[in-house]
C-alpha atoms as a PDB file:
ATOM      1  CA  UNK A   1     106.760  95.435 122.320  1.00  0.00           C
ATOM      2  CA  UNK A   2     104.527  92.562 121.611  1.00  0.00           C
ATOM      3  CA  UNK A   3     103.531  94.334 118.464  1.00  0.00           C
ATOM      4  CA  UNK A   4     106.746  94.457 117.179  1.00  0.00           C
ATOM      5  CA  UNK A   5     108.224  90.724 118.432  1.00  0.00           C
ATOM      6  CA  UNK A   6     105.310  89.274 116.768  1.00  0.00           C
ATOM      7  CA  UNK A   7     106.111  91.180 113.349  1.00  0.00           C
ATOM      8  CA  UNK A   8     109.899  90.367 113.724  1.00  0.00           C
ATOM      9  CA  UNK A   9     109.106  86.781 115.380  1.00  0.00           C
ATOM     10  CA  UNK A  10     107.086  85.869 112.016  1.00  0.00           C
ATOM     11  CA  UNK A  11     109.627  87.412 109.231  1.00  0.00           C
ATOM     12  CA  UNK A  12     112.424  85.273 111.216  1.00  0.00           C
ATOM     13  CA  UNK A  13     110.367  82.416 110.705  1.00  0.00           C
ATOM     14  CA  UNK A  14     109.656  83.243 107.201  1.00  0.00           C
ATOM     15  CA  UNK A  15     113.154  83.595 106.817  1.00  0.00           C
ATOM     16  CA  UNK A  16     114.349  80.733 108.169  1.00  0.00           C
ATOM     17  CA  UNK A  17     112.031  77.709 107.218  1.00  0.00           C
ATOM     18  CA  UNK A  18     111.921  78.842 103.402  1.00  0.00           C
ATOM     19  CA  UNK A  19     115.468  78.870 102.330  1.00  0.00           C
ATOM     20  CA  UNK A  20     115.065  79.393  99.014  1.00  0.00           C
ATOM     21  CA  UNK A  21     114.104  82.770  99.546  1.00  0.00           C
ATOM     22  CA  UNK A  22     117.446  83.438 100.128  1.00  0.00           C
ATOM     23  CA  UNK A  23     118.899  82.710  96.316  1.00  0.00           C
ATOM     24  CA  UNK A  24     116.362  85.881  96.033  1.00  0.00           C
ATOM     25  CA  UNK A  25     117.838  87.510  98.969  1.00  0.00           C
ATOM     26  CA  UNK A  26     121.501  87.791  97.742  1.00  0.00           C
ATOM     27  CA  UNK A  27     120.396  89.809  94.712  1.00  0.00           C
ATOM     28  CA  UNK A  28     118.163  92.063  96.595  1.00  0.00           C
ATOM     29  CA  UNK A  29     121.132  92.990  99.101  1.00  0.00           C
ATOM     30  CA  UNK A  30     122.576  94.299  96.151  1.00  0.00           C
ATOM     31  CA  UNK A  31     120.238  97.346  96.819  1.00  0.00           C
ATOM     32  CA  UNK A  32     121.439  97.778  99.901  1.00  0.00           C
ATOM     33  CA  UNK A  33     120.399  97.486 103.463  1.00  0.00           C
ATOM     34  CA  UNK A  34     120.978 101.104 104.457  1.00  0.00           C
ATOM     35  CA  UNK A  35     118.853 102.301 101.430  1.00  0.00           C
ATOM     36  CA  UNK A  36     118.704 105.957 100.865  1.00  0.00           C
ATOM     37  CA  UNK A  37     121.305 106.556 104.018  1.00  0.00           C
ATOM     38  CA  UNK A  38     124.363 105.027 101.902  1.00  0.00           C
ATOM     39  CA  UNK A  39     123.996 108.096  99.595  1.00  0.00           C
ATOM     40  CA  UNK A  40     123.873 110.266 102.002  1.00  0.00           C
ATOM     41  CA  UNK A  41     126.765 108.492 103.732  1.00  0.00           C
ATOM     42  CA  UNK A  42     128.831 108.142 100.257  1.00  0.00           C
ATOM     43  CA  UNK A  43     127.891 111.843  99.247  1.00  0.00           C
ATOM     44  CA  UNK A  44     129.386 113.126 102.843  1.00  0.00           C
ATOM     45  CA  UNK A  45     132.921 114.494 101.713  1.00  0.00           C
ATOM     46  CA  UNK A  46     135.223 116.916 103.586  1.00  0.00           C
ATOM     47  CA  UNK A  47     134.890 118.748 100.439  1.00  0.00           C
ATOM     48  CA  UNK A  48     131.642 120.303 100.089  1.00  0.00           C
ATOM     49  CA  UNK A  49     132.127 120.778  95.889  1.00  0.00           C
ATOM     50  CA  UNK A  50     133.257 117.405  95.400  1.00  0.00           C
ATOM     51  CA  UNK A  51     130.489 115.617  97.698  1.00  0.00           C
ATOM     52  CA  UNK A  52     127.817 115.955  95.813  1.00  0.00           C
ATOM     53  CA  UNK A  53     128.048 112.555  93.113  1.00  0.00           C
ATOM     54  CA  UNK A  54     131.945 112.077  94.077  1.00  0.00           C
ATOM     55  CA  UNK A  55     131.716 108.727  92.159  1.00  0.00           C
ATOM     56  CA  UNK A  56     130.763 110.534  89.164  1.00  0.00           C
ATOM     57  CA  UNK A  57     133.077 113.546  89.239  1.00  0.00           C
ATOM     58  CA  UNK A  58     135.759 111.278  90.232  1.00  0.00           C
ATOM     59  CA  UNK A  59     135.104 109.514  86.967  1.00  0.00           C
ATOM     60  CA  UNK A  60     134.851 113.043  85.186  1.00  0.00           C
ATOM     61  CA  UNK A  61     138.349 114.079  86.363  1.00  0.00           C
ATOM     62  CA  UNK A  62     140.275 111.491  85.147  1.00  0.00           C
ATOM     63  CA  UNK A  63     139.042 113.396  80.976  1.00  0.00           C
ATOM     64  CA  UNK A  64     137.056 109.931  80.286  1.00  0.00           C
ATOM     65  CA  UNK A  65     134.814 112.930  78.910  1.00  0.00           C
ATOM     66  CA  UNK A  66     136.854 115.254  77.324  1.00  0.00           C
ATOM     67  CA  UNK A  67     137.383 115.974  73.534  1.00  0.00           C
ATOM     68  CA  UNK A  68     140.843 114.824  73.510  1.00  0.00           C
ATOM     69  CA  UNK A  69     139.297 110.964  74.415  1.00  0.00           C
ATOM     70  CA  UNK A  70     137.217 111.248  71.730  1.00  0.00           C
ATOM     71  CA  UNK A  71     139.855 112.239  69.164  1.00  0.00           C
ATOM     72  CA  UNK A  72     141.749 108.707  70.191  1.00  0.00           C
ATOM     73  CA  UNK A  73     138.833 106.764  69.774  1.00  0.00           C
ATOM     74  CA  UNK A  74     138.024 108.298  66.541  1.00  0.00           C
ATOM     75  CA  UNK A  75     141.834 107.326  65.226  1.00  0.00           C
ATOM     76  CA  UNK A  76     141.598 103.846  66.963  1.00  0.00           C
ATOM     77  CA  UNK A  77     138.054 103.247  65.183  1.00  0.00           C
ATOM     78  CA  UNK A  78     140.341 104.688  61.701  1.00  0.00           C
ATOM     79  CA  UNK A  79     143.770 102.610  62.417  1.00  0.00           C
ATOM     80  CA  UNK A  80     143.138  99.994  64.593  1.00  0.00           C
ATOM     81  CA  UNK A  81     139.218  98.752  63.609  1.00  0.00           C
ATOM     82  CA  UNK A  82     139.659  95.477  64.556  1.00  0.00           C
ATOM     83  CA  UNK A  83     140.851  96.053  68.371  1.00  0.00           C
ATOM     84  CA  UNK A  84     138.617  98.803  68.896  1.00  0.00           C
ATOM     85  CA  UNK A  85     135.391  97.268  67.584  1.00  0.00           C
ATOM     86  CA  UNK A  86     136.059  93.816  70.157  1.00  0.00           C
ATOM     87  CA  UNK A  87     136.825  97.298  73.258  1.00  0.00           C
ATOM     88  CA  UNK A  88     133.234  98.137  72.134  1.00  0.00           C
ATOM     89  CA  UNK A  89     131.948  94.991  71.523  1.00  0.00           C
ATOM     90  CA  UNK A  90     133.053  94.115  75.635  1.00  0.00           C
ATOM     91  CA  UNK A  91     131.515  97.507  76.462  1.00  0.00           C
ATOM     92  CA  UNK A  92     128.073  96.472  75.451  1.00  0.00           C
ATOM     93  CA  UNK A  93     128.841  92.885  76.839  1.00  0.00           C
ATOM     94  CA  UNK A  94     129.507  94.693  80.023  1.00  0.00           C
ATOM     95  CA  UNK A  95     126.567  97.457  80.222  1.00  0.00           C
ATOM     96  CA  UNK A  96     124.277  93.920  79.016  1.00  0.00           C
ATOM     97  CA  UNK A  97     125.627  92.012  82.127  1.00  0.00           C
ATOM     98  CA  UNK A  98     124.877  95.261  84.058  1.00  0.00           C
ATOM     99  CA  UNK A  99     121.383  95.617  82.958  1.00  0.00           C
ATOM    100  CA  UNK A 100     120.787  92.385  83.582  1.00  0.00           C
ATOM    101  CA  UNK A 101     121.703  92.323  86.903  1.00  0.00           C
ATOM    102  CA  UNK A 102     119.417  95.194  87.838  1.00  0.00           C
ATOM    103  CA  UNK A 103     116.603  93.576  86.023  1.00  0.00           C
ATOM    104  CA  UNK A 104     117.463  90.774  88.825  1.00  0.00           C
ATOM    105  CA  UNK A 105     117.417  92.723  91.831  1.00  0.00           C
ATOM    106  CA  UNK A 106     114.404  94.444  90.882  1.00  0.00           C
ATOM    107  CA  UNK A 107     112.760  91.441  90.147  1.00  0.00           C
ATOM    108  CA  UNK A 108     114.100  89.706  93.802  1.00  0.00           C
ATOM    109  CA  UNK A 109     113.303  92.493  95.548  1.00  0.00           C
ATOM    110  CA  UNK A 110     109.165  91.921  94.111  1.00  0.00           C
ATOM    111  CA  UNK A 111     109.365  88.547  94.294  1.00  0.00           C
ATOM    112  CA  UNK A 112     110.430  88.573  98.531  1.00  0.00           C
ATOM    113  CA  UNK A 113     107.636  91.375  99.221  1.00  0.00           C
ATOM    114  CA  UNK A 114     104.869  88.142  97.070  1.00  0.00           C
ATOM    115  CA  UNK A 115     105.957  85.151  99.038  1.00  0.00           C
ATOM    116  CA  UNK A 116     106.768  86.478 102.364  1.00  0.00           C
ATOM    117  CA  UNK A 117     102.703  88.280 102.091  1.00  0.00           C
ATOM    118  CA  UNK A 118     101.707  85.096 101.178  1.00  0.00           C
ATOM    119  CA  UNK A 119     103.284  83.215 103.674  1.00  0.00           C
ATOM    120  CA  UNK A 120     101.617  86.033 106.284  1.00  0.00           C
ATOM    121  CA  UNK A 121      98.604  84.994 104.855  1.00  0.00           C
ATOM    122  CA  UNK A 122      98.813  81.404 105.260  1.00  0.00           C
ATOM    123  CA  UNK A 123      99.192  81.080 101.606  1.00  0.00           C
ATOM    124  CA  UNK A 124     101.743  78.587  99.735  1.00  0.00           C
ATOM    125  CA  UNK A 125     104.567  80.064  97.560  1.00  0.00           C
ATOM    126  CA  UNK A 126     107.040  78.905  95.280  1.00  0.00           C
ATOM    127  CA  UNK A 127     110.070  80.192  93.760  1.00  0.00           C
ATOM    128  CA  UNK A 128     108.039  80.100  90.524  1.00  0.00           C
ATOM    129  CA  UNK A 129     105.256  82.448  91.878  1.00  0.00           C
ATOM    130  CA  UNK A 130     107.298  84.634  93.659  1.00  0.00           C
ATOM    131  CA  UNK A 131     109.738  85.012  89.833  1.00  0.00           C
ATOM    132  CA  UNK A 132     106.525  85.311  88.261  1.00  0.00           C
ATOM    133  CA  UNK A 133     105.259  88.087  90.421  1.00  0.00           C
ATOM    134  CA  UNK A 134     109.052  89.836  89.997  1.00  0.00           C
ATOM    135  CA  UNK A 135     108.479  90.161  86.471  1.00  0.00           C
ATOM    136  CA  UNK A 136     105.301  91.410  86.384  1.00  0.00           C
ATOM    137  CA  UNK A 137     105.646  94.072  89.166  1.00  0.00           C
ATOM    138  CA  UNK A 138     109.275  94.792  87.712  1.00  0.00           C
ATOM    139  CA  UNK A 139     108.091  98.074  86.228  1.00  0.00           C
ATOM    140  CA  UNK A 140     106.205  99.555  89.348  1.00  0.00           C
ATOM    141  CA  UNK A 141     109.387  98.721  91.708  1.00  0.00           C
ATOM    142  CA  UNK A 142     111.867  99.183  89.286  1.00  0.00           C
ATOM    143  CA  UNK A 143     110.065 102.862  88.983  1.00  0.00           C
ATOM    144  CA  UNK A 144     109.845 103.332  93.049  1.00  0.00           C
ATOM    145  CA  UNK A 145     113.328 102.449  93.691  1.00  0.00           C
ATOM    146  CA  UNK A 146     114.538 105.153  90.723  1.00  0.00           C
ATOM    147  CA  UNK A 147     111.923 108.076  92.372  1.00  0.00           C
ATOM    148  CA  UNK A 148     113.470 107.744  95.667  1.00  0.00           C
ATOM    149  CA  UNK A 149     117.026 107.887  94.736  1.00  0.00           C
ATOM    150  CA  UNK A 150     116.433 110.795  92.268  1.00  0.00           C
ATOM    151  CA  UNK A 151     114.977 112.369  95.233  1.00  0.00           C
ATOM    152  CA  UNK A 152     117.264 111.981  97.658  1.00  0.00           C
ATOM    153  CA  UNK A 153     120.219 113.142  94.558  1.00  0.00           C
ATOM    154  CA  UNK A 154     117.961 116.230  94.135  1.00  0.00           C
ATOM    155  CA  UNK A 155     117.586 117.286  97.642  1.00  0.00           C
ATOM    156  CA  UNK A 156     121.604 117.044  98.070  1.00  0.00           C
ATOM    157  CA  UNK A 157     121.964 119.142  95.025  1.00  0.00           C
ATOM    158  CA  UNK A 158     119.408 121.564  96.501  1.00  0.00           C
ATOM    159  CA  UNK A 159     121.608 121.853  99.867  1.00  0.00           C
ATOM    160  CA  UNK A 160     125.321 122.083  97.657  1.00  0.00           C
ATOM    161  CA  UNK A 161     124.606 124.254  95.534  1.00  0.00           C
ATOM    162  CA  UNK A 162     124.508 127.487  98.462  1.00  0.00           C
ATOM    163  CA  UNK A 163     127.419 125.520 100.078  1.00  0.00           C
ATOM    164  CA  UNK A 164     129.276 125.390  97.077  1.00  0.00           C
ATOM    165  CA  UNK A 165     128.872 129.479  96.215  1.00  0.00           C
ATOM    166  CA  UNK A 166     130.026 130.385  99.460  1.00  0.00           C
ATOM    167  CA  UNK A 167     133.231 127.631  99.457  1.00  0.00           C
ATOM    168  CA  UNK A 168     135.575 130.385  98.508  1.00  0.00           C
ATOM    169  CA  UNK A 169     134.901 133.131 101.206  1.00  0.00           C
ATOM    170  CA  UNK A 170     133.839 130.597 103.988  1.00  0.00           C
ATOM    171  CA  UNK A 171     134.607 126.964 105.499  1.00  0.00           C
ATOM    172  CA  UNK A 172     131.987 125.578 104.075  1.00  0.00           C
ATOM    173  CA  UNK A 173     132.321 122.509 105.606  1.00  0.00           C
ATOM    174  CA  UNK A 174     130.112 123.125 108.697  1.00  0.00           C
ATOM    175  CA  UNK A 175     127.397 124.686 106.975  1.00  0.00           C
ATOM    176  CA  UNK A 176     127.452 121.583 104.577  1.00  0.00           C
ATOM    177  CA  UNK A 177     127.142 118.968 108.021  1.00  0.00           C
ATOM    178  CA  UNK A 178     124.305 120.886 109.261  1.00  0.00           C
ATOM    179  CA  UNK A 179     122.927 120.622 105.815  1.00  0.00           C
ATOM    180  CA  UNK A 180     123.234 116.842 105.762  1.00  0.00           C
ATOM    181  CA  UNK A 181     121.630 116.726 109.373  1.00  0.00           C
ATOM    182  CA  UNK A 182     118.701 118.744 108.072  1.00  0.00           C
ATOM    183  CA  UNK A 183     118.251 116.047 104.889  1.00  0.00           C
ATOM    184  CA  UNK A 184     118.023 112.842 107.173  1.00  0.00           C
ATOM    185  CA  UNK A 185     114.674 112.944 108.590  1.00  0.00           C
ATOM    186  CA  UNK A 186     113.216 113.779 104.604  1.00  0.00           C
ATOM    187  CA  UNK A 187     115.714 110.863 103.395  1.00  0.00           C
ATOM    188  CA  UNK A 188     114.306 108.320 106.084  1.00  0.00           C
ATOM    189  CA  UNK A 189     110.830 109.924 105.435  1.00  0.00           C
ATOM    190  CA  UNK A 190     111.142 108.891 101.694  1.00  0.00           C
ATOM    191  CA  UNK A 191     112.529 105.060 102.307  1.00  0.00           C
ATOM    192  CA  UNK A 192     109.676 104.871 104.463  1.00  0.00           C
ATOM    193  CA  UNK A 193     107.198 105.872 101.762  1.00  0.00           C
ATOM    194  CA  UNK A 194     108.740 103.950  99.397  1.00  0.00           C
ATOM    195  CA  UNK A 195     108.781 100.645 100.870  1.00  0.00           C
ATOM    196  CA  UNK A 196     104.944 101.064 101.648  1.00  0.00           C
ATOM    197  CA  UNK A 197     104.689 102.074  98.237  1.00  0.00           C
ATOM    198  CA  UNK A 198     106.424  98.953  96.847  1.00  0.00           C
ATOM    199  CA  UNK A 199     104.518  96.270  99.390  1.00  0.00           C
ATOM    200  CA  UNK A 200     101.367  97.874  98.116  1.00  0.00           C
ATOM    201  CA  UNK A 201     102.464  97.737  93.858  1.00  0.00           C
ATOM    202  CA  UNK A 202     103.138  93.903  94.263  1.00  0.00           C
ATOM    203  CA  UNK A 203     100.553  93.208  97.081  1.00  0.00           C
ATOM    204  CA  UNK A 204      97.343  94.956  95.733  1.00  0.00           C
ATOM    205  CA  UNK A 205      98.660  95.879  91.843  1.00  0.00           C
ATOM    206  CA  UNK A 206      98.672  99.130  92.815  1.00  0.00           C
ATOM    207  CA  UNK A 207      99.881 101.418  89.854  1.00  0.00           C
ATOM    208  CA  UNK A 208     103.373 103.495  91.033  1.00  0.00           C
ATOM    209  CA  UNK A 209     100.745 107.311  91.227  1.00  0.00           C
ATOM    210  CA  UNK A 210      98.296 105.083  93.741  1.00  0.00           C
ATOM    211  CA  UNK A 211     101.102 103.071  95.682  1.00  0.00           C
ATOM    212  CA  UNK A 212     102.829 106.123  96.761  1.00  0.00           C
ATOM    213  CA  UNK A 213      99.745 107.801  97.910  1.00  0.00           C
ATOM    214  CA  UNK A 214      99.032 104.607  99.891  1.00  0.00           C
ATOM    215  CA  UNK A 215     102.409 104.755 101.010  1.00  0.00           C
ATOM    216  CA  UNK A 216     102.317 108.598 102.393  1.00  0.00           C
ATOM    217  CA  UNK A 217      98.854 107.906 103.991  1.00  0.00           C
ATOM    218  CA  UNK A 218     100.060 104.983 105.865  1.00  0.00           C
ATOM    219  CA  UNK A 219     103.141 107.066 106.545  1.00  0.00           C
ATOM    220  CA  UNK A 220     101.411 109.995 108.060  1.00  0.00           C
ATOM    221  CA  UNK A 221      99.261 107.969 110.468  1.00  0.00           C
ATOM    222  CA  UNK A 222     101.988 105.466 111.764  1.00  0.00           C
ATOM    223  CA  UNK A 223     105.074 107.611 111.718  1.00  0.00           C
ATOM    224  CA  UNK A 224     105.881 106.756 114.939  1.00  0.00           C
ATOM    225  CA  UNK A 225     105.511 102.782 114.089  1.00  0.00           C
ATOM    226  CA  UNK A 226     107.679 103.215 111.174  1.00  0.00           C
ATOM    227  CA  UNK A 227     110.665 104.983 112.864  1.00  0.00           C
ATOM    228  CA  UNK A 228     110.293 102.483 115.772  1.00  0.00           C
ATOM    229  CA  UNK A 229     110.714 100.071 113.358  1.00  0.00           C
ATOM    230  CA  UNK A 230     113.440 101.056 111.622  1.00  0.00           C
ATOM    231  CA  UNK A 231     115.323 101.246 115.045  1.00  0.00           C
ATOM    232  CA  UNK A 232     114.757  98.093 115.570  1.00  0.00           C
ATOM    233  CA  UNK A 233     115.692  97.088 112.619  1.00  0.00           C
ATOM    234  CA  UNK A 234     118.824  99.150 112.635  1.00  0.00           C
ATOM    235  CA  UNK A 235     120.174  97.655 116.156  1.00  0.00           C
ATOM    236  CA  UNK A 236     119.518  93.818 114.326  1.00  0.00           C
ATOM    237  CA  UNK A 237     121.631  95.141 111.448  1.00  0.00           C
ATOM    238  CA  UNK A 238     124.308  95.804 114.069  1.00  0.00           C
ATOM    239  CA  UNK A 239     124.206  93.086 116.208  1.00  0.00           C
ATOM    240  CA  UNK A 240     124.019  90.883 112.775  1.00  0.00           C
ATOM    241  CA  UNK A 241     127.523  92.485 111.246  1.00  0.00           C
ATOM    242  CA  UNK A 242     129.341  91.503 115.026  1.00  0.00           C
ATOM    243  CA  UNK A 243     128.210  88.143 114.917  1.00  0.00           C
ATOM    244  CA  UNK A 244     129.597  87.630 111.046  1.00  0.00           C
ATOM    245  CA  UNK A 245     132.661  89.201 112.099  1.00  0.00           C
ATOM    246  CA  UNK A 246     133.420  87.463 115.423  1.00  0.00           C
ATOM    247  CA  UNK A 247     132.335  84.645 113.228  1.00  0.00           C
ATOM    248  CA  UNK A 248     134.980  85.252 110.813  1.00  0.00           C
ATOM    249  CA  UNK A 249     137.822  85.921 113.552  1.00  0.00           C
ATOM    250  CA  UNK A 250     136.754  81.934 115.146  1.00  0.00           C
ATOM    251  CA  UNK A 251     137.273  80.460 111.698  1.00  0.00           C
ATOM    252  CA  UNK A 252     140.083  82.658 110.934  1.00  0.00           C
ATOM    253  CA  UNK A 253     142.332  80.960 113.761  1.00  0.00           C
ATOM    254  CA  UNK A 254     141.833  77.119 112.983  1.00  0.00           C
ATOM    255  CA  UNK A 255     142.595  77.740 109.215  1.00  0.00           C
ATOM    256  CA  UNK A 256     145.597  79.971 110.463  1.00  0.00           C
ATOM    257  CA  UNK A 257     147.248  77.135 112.481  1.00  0.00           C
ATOM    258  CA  UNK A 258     146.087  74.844 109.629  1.00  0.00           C
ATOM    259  CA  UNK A 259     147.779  76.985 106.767  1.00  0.00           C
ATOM    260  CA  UNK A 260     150.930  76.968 109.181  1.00  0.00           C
ATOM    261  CA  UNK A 261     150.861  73.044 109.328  1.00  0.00           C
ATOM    262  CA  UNK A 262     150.086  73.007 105.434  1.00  0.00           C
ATOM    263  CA  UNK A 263     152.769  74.745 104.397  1.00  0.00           C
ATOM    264  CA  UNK A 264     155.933  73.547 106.517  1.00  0.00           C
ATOM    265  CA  UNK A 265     154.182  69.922 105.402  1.00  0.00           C
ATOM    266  CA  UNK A 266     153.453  70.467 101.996  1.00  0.00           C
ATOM    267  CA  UNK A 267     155.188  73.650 100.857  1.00  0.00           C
ATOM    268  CA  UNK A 268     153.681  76.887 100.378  1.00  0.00           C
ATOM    269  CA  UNK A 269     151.092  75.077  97.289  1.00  0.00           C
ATOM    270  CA  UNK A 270     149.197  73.701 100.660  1.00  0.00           C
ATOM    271  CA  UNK A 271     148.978  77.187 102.406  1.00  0.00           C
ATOM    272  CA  UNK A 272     147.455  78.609  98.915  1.00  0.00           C
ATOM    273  CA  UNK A 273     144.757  75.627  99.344  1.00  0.00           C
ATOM    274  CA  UNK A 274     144.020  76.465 102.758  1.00  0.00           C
ATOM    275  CA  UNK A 275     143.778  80.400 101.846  1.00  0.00           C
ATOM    276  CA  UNK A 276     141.271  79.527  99.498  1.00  0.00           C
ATOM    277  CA  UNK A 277     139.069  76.883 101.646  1.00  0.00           C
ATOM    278  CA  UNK A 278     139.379  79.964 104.209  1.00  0.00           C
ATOM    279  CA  UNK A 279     138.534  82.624 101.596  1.00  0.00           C
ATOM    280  CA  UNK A 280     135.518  80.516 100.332  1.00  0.00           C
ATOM    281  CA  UNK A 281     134.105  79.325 104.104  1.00  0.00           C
ATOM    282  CA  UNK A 282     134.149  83.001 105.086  1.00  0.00           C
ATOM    283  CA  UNK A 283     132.414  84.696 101.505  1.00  0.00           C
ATOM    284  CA  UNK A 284     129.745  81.625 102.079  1.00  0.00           C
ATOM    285  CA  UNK A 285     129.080  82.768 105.690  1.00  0.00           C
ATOM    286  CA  UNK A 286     128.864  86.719 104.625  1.00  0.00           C
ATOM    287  CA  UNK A 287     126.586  86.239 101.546  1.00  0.00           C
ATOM    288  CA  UNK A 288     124.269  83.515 103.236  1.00  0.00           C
ATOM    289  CA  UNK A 289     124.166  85.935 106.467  1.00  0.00           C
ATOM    290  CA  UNK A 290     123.212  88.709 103.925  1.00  0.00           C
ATOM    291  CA  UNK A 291     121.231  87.215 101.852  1.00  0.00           C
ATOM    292  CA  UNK A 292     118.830  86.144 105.312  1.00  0.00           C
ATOM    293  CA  UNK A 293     119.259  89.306 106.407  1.00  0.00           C
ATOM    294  CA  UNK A 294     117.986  90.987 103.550  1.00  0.00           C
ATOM    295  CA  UNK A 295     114.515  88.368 103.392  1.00  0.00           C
ATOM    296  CA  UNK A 296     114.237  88.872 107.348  1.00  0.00           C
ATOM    297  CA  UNK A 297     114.285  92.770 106.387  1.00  0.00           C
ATOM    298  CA  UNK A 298     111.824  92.830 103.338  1.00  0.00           C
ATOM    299  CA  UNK A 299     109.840  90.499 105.513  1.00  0.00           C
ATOM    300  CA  UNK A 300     109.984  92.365 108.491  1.00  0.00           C
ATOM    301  CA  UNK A 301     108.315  95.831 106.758  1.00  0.00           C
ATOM    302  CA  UNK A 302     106.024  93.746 104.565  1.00  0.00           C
ATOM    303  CA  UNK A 303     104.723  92.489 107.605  1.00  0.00           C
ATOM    304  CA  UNK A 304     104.399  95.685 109.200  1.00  0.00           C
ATOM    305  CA  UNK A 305     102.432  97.021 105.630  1.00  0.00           C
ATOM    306  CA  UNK A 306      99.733  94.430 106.142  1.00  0.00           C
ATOM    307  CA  UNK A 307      99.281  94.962 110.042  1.00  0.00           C
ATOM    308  CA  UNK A 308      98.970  98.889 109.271  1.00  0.00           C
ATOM    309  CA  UNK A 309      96.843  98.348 106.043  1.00  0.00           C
ATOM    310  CA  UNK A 310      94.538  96.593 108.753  1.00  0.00           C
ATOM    311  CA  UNK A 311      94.936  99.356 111.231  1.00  0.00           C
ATOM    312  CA  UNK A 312      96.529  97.227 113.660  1.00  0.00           C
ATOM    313  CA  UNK A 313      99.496  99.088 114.009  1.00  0.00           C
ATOM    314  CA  UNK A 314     100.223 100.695 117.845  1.00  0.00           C
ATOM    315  CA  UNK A 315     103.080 102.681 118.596  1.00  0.00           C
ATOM    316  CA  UNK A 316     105.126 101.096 121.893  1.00  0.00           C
ATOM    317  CA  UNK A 317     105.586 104.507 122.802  1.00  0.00           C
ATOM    318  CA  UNK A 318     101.918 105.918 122.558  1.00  0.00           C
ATOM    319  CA  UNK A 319     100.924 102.485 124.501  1.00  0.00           C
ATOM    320  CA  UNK A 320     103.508 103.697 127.284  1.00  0.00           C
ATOM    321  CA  UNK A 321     101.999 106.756 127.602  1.00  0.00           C
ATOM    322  CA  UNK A 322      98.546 105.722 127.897  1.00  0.00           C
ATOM    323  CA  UNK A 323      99.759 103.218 130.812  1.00  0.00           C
ATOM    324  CA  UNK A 324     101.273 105.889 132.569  1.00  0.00           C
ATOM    325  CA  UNK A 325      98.080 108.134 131.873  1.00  0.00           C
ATOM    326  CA  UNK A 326      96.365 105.272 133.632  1.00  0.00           C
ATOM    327  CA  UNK A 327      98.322 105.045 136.571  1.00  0.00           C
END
């Protein structure tokens, strides 16, 4: 286990002593701590036809697409110009802001892998050089990011579409379970690749062809590191969430009996202010607690990249094994 403390032991001090990682760490928790499982999770419906994308066909249903919508903008655009030109103009504000904000995440997401190796290394960093790096590695992580996730949207296609043929003779909804279950090891296999894949495009400028083939090699000869890992990591993510919410339920008392006091003092305007000092103490604690918690994770499997690009990695079960051989 030393192997592991050690890795885990230096990302928490990472984490901790160089705060300002964490201004990057909000954005890149917009990606998402479970990764690849949160599609599967959001894509697992009790209706096999409508789990595959059920954001999207949820959005389809509603005739957003349908020729009748485009006959009403088409009159709007000939009766009401004015109105309909500042809807459009709002739209393209809107996908701008949206755009934007991936271009951010992207760019955090680099920018956390470049410090955090430096700091391995014994290296200074800076906000500036880790924004720096961001933007010039957005392409090659922006690119990795979009391969896994079109992966992991093709291989649930690939294991609807039977599911969805046989939906009217059969209860589809085991064989579309066991399905799922069958797609977890090649969706963990792929976040594993990837994030290899993305430590070595910012670490070594690796282009996106070489960085996954660095990615699957280092893959293939520390599986057993990398899941052992990711359980690790998994159990902090738990054990992370209970502490923000027991956090949450200690805070939530005080400002309870304080609201009370508040508002048979002051009326109910001091209850609102109360509600909001609440509301405000408890979205600081969850985005500063995600925000480290997404730097600790980057940190954690950058770490891990450099140890196995050295060949230092060694599986706590293998070394187990080969104690017990010994004995």
């Amino acid at each position: 286990m030393s192997f592991y403390r050690n890795i885990l032991k230096q990302a928490w001090k990472i984490t901790w002593r160089n705060k300002y990682l964490w201004w990057l760490g909000i954005f890149a928790a917009l990606l998402g701590n479970g990764g690849v499982f949160e599609i599967l999770f959001n894509n697992a419906g009790s209706n096999p036809g409508r789990a595959l994308f059920p954001a999207w066909q949820g959005l389809a249903s509603t005739d957003v697409f349908s020729f009748k919508t485009y006959a009403n903008i088409g009159n709007l655009l000939k009766y009401d110009t004015l109105n309909m030109v500042m809807v459009l103009i709002l739209a393209l504000a809107a996908l701008a802001a949206l755009l934007f904000l991936v271009w951010l995440v992207i760019v955090s997401q680099a920018a956390i892998v470049n410090n955090s190796a430096a700091l391995l290394n014994q290296k200074k960093s800076t906000l500036r050089d880790g924004w720096e790096s961001g933007m010039l590695n957005f392409w090659p992580v922006f690119t990795l990011n979009i391969l896994v996730k079109a992966a992991v949207y093709l291989m649930l296609f690939a294991i609807s579409l039977p599911v969805i043929f046989i939906e009217g003779s059969l209860n589809a909804n085991p064989f579309y379970i066991l399905a799922l279950i069958m797609a977890f090891p090649l969706a963990i296999i792929m976040s594993f690749i990837t994030k290899y894949a993305i430590a070595d495009a910012v670490i070594n400028k690796s282009a996106v062809g070489q960085a996954l083939k660095r990615g699957w090699r280092l893959f293939i000869a520390n599986w057993l590191v990398s899941f052992e890992m990711a359980i690790i990591l998994f159990f902090i993510n738990i054990l992370v969430g209970l502490a923000i919410i027991l956090a949450i339920l200690a805070l939530a008392v005080p400002f309870l009996f304080l609201g009370l006091i508040f508002y048979y003092s002051f009326s109910a305007a001091g209850s609102w202010l109360v509600a909001s000092l609440a509301f405000a103490c408890f979205l600081f604690i969850v985005v500063s607690c995600g925000a480290a918690l997404s730097v600790f994770q980057i940190t954690s499997w950058t770490s891990l990249f450099l140890e196995l690009d050295k060949k230092r990695g060694a599986s706590k079960l293998v070394r187990m094994v080969n104690r017990l051989v010994k004995y």
